[in-house]
C-alpha atoms as a PDB file:
ATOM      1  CA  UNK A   1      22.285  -4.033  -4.061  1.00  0.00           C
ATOM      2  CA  UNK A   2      23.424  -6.115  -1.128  1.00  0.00           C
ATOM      3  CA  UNK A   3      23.372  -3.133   1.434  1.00  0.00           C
ATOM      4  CA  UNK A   4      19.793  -2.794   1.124  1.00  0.00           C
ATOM      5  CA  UNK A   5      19.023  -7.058   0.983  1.00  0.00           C
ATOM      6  CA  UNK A   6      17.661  -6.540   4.945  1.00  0.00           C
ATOM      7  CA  UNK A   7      14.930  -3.763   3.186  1.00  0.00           C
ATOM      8  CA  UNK A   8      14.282  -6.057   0.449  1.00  0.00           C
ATOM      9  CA  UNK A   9      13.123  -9.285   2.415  1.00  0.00           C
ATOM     10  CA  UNK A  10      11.482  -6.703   4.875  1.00  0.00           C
ATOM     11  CA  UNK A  11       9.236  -5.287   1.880  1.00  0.00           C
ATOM     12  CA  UNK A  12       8.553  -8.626   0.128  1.00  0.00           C
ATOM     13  CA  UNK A  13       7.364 -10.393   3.876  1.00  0.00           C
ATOM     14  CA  UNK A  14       5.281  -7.080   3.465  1.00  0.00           C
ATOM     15  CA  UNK A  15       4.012  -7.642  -0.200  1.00  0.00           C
ATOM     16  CA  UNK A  16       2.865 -11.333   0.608  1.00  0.00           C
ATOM     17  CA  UNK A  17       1.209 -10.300   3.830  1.00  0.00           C
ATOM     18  CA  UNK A  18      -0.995  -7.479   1.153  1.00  0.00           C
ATOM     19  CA  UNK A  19      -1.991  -9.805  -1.023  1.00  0.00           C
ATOM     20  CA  UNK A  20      -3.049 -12.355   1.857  1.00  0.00           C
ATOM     21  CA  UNK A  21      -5.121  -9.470   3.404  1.00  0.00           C
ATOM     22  CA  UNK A  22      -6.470  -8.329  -0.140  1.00  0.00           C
ATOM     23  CA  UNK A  23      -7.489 -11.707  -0.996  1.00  0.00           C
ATOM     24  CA  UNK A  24      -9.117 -12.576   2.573  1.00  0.00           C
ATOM     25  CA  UNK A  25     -10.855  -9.025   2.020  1.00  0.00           C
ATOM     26  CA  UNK A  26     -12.182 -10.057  -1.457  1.00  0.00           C
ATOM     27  CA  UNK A  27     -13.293 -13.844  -0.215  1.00  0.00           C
ATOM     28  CA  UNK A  28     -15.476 -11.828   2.485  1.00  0.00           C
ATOM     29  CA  UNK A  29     -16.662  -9.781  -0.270  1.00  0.00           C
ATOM     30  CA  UNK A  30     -18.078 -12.709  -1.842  1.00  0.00           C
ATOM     31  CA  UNK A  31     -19.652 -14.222   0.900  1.00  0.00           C
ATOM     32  CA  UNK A  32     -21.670 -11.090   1.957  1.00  0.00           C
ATOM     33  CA  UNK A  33     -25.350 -11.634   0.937  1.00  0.00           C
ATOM     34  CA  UNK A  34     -25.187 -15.419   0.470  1.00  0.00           C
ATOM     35  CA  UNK A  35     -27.193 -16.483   2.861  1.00  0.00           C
ATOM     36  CA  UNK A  36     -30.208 -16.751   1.894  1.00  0.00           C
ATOM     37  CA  UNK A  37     -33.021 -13.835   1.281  1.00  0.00           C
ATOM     38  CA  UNK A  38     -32.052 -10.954   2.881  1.00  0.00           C
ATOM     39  CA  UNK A  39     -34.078  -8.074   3.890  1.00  0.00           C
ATOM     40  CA  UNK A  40     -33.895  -4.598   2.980  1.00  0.00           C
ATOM     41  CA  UNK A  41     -31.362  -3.794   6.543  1.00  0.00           C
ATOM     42  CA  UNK A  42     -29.165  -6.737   5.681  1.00  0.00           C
ATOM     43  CA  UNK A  43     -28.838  -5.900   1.765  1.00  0.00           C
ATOM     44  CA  UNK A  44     -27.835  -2.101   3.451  1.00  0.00           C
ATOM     45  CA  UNK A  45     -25.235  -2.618   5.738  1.00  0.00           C
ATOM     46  CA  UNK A  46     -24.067  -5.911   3.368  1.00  0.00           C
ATOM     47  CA  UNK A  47     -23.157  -3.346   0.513  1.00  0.00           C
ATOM     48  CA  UNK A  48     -21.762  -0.808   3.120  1.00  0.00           C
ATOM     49  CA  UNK A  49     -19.482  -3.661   4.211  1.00  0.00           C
ATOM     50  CA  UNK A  50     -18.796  -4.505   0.289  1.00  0.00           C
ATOM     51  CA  UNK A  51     -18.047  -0.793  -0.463  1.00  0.00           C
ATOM     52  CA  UNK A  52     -15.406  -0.997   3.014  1.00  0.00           C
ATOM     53  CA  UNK A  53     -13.881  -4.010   2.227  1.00  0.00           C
ATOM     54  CA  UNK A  54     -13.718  -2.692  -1.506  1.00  0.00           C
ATOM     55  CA  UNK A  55     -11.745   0.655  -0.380  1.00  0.00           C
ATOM     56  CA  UNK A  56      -9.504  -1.287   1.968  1.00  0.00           C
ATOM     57  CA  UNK A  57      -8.231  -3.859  -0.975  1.00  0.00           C
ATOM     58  CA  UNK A  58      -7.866  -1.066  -2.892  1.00  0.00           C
ATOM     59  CA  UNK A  59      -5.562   1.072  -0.157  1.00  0.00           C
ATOM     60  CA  UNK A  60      -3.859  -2.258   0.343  1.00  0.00           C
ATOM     61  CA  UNK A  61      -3.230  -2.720  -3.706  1.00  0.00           C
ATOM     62  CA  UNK A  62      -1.311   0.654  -4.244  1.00  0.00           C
ATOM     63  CA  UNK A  63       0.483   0.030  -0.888  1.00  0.00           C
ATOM     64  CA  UNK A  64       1.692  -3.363  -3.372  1.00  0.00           C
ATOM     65  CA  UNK A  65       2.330  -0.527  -5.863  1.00  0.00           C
ATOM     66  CA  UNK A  66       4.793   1.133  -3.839  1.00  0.00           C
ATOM     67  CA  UNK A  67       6.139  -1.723  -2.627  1.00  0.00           C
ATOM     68  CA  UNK A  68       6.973  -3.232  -5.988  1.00  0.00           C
ATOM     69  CA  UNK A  69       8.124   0.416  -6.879  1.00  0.00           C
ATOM     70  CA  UNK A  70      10.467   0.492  -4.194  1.00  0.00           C
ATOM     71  CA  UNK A  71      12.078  -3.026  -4.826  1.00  0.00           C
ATOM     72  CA  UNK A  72      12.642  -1.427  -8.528  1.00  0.00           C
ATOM     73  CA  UNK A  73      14.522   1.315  -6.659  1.00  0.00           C
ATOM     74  CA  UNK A  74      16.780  -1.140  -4.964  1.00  0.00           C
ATOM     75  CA  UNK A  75      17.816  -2.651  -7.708  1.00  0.00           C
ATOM     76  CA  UNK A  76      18.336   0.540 -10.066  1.00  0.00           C
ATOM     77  CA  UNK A  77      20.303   1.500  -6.871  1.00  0.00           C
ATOM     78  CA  UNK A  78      17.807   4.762  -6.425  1.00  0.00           C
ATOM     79  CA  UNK A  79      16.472   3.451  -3.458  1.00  0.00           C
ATOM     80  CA  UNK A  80      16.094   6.227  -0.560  1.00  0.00           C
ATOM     81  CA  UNK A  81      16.424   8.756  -2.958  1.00  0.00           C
ATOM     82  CA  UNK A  82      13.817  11.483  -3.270  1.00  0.00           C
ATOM     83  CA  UNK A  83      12.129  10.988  -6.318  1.00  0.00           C
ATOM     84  CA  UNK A  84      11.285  14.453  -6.370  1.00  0.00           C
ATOM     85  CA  UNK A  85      14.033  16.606  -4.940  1.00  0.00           C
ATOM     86  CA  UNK A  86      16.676  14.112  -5.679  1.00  0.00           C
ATOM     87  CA  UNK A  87      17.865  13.935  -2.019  1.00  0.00           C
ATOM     88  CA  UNK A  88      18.237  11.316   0.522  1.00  0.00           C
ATOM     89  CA  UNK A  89      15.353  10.703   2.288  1.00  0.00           C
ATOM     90  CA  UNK A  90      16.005  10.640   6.004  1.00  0.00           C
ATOM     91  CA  UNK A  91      16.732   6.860   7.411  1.00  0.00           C
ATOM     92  CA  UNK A  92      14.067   6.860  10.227  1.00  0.00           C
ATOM     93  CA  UNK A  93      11.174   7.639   7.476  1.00  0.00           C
ATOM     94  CA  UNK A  94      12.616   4.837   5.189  1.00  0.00           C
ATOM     95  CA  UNK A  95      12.249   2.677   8.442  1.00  0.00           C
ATOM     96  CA  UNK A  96       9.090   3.758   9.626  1.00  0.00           C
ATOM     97  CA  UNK A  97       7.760   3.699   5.625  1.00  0.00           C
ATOM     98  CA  UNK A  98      10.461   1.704   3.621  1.00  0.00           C
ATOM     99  CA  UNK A  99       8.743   2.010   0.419  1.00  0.00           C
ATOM    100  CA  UNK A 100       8.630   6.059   0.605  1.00  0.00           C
ATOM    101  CA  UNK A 101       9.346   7.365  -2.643  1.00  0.00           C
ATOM    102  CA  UNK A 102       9.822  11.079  -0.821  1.00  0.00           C
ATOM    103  CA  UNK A 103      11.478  12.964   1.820  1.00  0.00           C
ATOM    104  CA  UNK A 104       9.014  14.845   4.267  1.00  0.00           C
ATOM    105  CA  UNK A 105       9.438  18.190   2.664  1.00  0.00           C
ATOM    106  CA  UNK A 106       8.457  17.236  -0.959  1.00  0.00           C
ATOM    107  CA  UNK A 107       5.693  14.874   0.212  1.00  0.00           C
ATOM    108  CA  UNK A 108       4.103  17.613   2.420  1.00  0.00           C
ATOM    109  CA  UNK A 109       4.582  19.708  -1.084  1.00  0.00           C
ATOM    110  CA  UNK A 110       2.734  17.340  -2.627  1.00  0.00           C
ATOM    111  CA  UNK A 111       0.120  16.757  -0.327  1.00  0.00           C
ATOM    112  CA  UNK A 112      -0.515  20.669  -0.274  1.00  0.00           C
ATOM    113  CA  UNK A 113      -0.199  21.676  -4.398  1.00  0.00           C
ATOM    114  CA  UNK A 114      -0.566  18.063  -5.649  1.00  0.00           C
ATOM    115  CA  UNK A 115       2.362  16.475  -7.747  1.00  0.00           C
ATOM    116  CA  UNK A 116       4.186  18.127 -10.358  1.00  0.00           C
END
């Protein structure tokens, strides 16, 4: 839909910037522990770092999840819809958090009895 073109460049900039990050994350996950023999401390906080890095590509890939969910939603022309109570979602969330598939009541819902 062309009203929402704006919202659609705005979340693929943010989709490409993702998978930059997630990539970067994953290259540093590689490197960790290559440098020679490591002691005991280094192998430690190395695999700490791993797990980190691990949990932030995988934050980062379901934020690409909602992302491409929300471009779907643009172009069935459900986009700022609640997916839940069928309402609009208000404008400032969809700004602050364009690829919100909720509006705040359902999500806090959600977050309290889990999804239905």
């Amino acid at each position: 839909m062309e009203r929402f073109n704006d919202v659609k460049e705005l979340l693929l900039r943010m989709r490409a910037e993702l998978f930059r990050e997630v990539s970067e994350s994953y290259a540093t996950c590689r490197e960790l522990g290559q440098d020679g023999v490591p002691d005991i401390g280094d192998m430690s906080a190395n695999a700490y770092n791993r797990d980190v890095l691990f949990n932030l590509s995988e934050a980062q890939r379901r934020q690409i999840l909602d992302i491409d969910a929300a471009l779907e939603r643009i172009a069935k022309g459900e986009y700022g819809v609640c997916m839940n109570c069928g309402e609009s979602i208000a404008p400032r969330r969809m700004e602050v958090r364009p690829f919100s598939r909720y509006c705040i009541d359902c999500k806090t819902d959600i977050e309290k009895f889990g999804e239905k």
